[in-house]
C-alpha atoms as a PDB file:
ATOM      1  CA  UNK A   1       0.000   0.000   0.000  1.00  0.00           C
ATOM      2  CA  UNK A   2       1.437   3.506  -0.704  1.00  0.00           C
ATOM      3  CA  UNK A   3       2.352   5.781   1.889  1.00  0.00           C
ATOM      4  CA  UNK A   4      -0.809   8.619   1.703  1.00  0.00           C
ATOM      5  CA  UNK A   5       1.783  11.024   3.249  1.00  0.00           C
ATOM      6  CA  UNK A   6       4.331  10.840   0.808  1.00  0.00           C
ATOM      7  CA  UNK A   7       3.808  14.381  -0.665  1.00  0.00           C
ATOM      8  CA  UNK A   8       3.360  16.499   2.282  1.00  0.00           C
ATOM      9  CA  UNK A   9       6.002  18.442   4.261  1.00  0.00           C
ATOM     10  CA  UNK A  10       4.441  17.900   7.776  1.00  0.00           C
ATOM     11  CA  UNK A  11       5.226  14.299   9.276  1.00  0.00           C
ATOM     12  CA  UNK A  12       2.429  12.200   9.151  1.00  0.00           C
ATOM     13  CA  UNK A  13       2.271  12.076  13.671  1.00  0.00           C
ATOM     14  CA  UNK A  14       1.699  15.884  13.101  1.00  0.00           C
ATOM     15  CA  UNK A  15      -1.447  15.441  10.329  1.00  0.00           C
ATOM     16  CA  UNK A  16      -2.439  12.660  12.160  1.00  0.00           C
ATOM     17  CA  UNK A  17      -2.831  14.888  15.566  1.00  0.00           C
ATOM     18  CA  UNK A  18      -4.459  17.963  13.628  1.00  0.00           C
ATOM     19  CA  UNK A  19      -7.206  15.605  12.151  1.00  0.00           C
ATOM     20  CA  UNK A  20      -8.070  13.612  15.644  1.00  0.00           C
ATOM     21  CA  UNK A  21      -8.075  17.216  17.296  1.00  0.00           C
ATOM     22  CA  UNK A  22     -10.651  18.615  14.866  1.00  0.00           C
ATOM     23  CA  UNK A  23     -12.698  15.155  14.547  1.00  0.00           C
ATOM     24  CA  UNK A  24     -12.383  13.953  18.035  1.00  0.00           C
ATOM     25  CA  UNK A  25     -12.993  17.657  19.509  1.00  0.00           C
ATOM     26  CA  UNK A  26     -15.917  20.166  19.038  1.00  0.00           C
ATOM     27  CA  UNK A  27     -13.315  22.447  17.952  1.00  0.00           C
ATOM     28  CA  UNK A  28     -13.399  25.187  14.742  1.00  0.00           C
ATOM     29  CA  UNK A  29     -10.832  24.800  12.286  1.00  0.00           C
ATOM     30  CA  UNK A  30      -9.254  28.220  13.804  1.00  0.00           C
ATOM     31  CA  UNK A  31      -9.404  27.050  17.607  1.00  0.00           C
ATOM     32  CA  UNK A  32      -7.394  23.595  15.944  1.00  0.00           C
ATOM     33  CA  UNK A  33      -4.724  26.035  14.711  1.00  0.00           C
ATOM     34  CA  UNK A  34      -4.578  27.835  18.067  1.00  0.00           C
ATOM     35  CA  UNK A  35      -4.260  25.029  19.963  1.00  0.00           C
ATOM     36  CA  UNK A  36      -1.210  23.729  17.230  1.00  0.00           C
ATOM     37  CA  UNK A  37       0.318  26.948  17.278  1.00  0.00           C
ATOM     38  CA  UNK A  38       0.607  26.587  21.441  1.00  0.00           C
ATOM     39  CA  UNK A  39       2.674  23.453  20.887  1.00  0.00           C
ATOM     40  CA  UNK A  40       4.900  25.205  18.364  1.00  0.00           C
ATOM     41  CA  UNK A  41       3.430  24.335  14.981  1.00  0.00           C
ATOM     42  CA  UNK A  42       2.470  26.619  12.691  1.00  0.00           C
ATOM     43  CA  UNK A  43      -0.205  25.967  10.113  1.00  0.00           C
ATOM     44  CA  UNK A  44      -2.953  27.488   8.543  1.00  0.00           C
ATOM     45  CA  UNK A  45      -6.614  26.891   9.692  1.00  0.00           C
ATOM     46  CA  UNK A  46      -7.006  26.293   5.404  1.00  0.00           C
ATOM     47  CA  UNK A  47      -4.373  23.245   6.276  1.00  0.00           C
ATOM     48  CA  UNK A  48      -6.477  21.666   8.787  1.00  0.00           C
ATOM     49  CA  UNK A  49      -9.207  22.037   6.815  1.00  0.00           C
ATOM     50  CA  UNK A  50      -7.535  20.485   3.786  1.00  0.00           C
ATOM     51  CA  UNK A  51      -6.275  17.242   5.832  1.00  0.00           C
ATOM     52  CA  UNK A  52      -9.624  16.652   7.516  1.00  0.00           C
ATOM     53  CA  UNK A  53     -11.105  16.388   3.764  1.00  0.00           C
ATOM     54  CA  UNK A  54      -8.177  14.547   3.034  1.00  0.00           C
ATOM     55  CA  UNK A  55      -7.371  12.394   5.574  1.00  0.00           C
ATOM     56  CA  UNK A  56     -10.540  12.600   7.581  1.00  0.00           C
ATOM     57  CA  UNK A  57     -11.873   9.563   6.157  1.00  0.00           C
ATOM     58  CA  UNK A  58      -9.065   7.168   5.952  1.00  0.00           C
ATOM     59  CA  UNK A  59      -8.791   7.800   9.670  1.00  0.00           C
ATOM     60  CA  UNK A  60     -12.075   7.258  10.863  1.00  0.00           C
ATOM     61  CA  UNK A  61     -11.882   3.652   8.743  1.00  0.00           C
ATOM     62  CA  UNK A  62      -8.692   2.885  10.628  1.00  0.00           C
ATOM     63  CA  UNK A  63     -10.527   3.900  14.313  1.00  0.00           C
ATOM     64  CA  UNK A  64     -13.950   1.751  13.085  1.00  0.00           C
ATOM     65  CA  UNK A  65     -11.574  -1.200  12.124  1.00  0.00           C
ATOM     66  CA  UNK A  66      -9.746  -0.855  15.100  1.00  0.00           C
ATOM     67  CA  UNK A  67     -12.821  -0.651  16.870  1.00  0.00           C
ATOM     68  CA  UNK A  68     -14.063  -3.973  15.974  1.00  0.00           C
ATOM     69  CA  UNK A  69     -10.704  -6.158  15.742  1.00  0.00           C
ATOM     70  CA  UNK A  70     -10.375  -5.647  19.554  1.00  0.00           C
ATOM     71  CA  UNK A  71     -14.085  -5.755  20.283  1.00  0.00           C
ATOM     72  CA  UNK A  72     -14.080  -1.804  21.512  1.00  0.00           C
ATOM     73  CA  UNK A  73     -17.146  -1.287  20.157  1.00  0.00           C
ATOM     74  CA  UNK A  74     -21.047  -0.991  21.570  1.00  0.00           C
ATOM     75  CA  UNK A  75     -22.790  -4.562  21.717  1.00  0.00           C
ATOM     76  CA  UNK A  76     -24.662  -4.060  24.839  1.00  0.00           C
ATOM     77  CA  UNK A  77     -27.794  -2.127  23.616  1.00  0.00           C
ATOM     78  CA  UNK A  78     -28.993  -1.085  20.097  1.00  0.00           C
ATOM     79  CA  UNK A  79     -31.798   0.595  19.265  1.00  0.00           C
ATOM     80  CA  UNK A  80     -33.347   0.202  15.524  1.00  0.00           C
ATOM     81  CA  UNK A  81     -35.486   2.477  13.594  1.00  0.00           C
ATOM     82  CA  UNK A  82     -36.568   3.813  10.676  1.00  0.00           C
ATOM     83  CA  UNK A  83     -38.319   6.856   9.193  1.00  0.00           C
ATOM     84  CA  UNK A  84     -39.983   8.273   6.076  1.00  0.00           C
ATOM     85  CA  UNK A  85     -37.824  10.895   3.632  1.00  0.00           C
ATOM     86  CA  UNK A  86     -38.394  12.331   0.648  1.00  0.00           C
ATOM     87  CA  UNK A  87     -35.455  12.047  -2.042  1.00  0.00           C
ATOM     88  CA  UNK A  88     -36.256  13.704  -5.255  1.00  0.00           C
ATOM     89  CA  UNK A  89     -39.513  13.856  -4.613  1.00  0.00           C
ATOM     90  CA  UNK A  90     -39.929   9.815  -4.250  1.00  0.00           C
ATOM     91  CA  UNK A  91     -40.244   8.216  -0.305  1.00  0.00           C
ATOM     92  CA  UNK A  92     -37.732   6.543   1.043  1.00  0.00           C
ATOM     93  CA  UNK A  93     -37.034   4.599   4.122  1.00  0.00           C
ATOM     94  CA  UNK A  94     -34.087   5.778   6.515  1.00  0.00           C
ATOM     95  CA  UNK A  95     -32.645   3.274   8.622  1.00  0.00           C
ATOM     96  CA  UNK A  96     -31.391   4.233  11.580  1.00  0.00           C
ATOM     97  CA  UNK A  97     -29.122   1.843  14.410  1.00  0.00           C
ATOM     98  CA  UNK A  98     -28.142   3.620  17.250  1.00  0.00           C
ATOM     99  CA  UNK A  99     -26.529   2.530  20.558  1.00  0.00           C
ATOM    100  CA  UNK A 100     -27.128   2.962  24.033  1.00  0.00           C
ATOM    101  CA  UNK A 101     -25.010   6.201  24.080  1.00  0.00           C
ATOM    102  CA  UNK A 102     -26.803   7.842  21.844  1.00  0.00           C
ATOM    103  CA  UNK A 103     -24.089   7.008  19.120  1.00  0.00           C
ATOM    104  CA  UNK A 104     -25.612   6.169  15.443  1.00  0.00           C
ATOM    105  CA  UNK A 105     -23.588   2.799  14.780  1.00  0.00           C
ATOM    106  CA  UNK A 106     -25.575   2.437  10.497  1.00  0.00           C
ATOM    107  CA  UNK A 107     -27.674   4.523   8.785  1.00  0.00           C
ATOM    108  CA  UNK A 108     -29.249   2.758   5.512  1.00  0.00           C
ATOM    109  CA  UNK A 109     -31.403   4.164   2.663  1.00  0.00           C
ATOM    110  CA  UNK A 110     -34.009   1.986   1.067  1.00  0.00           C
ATOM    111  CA  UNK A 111     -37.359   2.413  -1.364  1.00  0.00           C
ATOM    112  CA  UNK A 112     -38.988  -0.558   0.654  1.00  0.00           C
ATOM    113  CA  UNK A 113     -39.348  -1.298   4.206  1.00  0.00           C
ATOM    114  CA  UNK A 114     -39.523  -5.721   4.214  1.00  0.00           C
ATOM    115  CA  UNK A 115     -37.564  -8.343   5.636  1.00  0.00           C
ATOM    116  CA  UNK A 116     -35.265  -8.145   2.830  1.00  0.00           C
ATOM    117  CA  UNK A 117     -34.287  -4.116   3.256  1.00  0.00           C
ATOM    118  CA  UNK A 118     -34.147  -5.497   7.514  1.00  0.00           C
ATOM    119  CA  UNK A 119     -32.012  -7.898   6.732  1.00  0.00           C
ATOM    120  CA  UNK A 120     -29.524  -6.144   4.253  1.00  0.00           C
ATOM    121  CA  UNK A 121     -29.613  -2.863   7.222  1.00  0.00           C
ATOM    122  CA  UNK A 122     -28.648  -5.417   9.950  1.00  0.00           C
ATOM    123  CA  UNK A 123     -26.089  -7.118   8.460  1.00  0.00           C
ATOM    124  CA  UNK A 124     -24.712  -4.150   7.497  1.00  0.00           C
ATOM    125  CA  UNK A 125     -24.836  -2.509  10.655  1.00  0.00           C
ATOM    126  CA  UNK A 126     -23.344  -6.304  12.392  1.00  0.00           C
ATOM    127  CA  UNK A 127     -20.537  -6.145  10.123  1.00  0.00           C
ATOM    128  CA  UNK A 128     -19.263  -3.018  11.295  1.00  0.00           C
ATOM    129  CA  UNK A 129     -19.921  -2.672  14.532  1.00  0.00           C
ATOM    130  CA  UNK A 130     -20.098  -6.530  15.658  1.00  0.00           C
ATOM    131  CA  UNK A 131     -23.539  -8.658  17.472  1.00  0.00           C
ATOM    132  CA  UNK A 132     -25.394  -6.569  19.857  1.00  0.00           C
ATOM    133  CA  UNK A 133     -26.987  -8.141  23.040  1.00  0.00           C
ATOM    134  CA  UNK A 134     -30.248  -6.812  22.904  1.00  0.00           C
ATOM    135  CA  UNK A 135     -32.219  -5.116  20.140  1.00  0.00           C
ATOM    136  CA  UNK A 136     -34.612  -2.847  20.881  1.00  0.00           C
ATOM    137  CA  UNK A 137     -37.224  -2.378  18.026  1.00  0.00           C
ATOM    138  CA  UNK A 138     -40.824  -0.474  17.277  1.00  0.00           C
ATOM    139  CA  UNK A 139     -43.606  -3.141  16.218  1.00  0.00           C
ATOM    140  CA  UNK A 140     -42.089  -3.621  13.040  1.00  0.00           C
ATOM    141  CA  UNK A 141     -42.647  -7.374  11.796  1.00  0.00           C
ATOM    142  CA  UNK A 142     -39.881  -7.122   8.960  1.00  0.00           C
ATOM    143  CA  UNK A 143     -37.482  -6.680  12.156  1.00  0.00           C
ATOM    144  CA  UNK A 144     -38.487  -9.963  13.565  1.00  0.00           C
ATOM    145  CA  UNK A 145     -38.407 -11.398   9.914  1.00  0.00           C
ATOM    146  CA  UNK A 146     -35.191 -10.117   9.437  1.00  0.00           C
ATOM    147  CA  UNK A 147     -33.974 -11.637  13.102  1.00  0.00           C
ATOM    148  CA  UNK A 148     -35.222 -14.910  12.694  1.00  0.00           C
ATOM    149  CA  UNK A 149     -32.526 -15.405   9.596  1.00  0.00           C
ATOM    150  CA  UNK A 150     -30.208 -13.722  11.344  1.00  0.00           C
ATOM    151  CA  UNK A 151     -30.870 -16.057  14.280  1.00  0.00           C
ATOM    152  CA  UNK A 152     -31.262 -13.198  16.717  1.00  0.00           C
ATOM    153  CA  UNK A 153     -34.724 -13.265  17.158  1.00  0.00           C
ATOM    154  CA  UNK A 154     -34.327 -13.943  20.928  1.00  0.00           C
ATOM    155  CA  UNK A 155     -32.510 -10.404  21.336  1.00  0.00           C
ATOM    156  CA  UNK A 156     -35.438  -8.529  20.596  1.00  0.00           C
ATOM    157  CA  UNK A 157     -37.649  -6.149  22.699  1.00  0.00           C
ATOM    158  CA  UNK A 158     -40.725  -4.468  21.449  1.00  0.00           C
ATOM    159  CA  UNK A 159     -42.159  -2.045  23.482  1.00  0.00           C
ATOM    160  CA  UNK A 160     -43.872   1.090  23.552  1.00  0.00           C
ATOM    161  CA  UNK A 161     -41.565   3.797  24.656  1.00  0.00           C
ATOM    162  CA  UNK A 162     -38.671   1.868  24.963  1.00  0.00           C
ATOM    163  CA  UNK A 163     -37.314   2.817  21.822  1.00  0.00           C
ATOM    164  CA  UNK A 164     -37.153   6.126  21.976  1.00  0.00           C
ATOM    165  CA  UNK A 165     -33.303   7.063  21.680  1.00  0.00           C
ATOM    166  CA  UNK A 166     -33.858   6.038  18.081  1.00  0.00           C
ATOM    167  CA  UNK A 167     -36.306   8.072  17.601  1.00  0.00           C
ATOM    168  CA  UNK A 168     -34.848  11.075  19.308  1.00  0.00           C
ATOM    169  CA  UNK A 169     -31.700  10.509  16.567  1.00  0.00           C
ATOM    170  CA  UNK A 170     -34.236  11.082  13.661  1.00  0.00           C
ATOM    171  CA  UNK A 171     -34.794  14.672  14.607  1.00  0.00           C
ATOM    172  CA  UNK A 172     -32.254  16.474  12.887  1.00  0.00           C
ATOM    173  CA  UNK A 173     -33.467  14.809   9.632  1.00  0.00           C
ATOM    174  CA  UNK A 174     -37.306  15.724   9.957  1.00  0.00           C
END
């Protein structure tokens, strides 16, 4: 694999801190700079900027991968929903997994809301962020479609206001 450093100046432990200050921080791009320039580097709030687009992503795939190879991640609780969005006019279905942190684990679009969109969003979601305990849906049958293949079915609660972290985590898209 090439080295995605290789034509930059700074040393990769310095890009690497800039982007994990401004993704893991609710810092502004400026503040990020500040905070750099304090420690003796001197870059331009345009810079960090530039890396997070850059190197924001590759980063956050090595943290999720890391995440799951030593088992770091959320299995105890997850909470599943799913809500109606228009896209060009057309519904869709937003799929929505969400831990017991208040963390979204998967989101997932779909045009149909069965056991086969349940199963392709849960799989999804178990490949990156490994088997929860306990699944906590709305009265959805496709979810308990869905977890009988899976062979989670057991894992499942239904109830009527239990699920509402997941739907708290849909507001900012209504």
């Amino acid at each position: 694999m090439r080295n995605p450093f290789r034509y930059f100046n700074s040393s990769p432990e310095i890009i690497r801190l800039t982007v994990m200050m401004y993704i893991r921080y609710p810092l502004a791009l400026r503040q990020v700079e500040d905070l750099l320039f304090e420690r003796g580097i001197d870059i331009s709030h345009e810079t960090v900027r530039f890396w997070w687009n850059r190197f924001g992503p590759m980063l956050a795939a090595d943290i999720r991968k890391r995440r799951v190879d030593r088992h770091l991640y959320s299995t105890w609780r997850w909470h599943l929903d799913e809500v109606f969005v228009k896209i060009n006019g057309e519904t869709h279905y937003l799929w929505r997994a969400v831990d017991h942190e208040g963390n979204v684990l998967e989101v997932f679009a779909t045009k149909r809301r069965d056991r086969k969109a349940a199963l392709q969003f849960l799989q999804r979601a178990m490949k990156r962020s490994g088997r929860p305990k306990v699944v906590v849906t709305d009265r959805l049958r496709s979810y308990r479609a869905a977890m009988n293949v899976i062979g989670n079915a057991a894992d499942q609660e239904c109830g009527r206001w239990l699920n509402n972290r997941a739907e708290n985590s849909h507001q900012p898209f209504r």
